[in-house]
Protein backbone atom coordinates (compact mmCIF):
# COMPACT_ATOMS: atom_id res chain seq x y z
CA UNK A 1 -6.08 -20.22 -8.18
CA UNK A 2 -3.86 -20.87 -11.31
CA UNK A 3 -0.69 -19.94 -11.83
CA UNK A 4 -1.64 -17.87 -14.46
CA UNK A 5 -4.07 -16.02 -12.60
CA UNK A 6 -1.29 -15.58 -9.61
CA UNK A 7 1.35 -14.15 -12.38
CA UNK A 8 2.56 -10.49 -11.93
CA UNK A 9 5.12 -8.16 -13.59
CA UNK A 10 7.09 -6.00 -11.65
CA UNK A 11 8.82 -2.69 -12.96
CA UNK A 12 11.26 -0.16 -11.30
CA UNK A 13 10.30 3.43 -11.20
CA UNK A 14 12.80 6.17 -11.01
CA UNK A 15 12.29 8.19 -7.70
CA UNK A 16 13.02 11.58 -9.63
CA UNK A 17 15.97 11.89 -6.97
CA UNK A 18 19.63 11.54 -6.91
CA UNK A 19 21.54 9.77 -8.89
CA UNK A 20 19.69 7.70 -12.21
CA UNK A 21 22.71 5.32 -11.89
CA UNK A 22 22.06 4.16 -8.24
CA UNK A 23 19.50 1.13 -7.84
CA UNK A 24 18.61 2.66 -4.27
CA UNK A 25 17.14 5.43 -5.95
CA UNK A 26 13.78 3.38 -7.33
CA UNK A 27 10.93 2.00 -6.47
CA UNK A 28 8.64 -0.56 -8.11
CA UNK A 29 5.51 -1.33 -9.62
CA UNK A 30 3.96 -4.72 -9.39
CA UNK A 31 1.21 -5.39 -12.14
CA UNK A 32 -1.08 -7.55 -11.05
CA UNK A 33 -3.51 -10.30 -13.72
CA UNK A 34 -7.38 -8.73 -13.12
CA UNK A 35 -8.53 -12.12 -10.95
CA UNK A 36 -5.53 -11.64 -8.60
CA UNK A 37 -6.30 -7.40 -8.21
CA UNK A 38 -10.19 -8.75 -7.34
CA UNK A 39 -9.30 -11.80 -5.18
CA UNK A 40 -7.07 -9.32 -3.14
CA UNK A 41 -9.47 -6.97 -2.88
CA UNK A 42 -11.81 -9.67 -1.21
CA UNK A 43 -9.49 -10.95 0.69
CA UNK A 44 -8.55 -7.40 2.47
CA UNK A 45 -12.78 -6.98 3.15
CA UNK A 46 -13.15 -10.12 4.71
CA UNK A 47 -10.06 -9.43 6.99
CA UNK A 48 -10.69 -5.69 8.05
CA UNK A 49 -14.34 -7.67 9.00
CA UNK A 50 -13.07 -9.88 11.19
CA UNK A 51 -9.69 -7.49 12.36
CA UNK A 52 -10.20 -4.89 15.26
CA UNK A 53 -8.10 -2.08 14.28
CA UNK A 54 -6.96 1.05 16.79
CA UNK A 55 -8.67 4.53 16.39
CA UNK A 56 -5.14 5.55 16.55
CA UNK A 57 -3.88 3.61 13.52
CA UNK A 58 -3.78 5.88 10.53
CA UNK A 59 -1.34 4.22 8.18
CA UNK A 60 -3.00 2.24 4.89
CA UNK A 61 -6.83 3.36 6.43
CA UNK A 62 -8.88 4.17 3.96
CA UNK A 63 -10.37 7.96 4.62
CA UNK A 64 -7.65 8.81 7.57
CA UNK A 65 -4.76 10.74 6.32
CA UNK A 66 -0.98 11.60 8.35
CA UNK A 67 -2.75 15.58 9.29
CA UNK A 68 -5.33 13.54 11.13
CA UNK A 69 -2.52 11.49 12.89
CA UNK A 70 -0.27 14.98 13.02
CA UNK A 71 -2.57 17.33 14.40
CA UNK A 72 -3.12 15.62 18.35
CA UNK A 73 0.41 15.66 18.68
CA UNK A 74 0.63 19.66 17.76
CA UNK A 75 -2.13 20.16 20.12
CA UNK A 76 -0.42 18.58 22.61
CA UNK A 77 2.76 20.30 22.43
């Protein structure tokens, strides 16, 4: 893959919380080139293919949200 293709921007994005001023107060944005978004995208398939993953793992799964992961615990409580 080029370097070109490889290239991304990344911005900072205000959290809408405390103080403007304060660097700890953003996040960012990385804008990826359109061959690196699809190339990462293939990548992630083929791994979650060949990757056993836990029932219980709920964080970045696609269709599994935190009141699936929250709800067993308030049921056990």
């Amino acid at each position: 893959m080029s370097k070109e293709q490889r290239w991304s921007t990344t911005y900072p994005l205000y959290k809408n919380e405390g103080d403007i001023q304060n660097c700890n107060n953003y996040g960012s944005i990385k804008l990826l080139s359109h061959t690196m978004e699809v190339w990462e995208r293939v990548v992630e398939i083929r791994m979650r293919k060949g990757v056993s993953i836990s029932d219980n793992q709920f964080g970045f799964m696609p269709e599994r949200s935190t009141i699936e992961a929250i709800n067993p615990v308030r049921r056990s409580l």
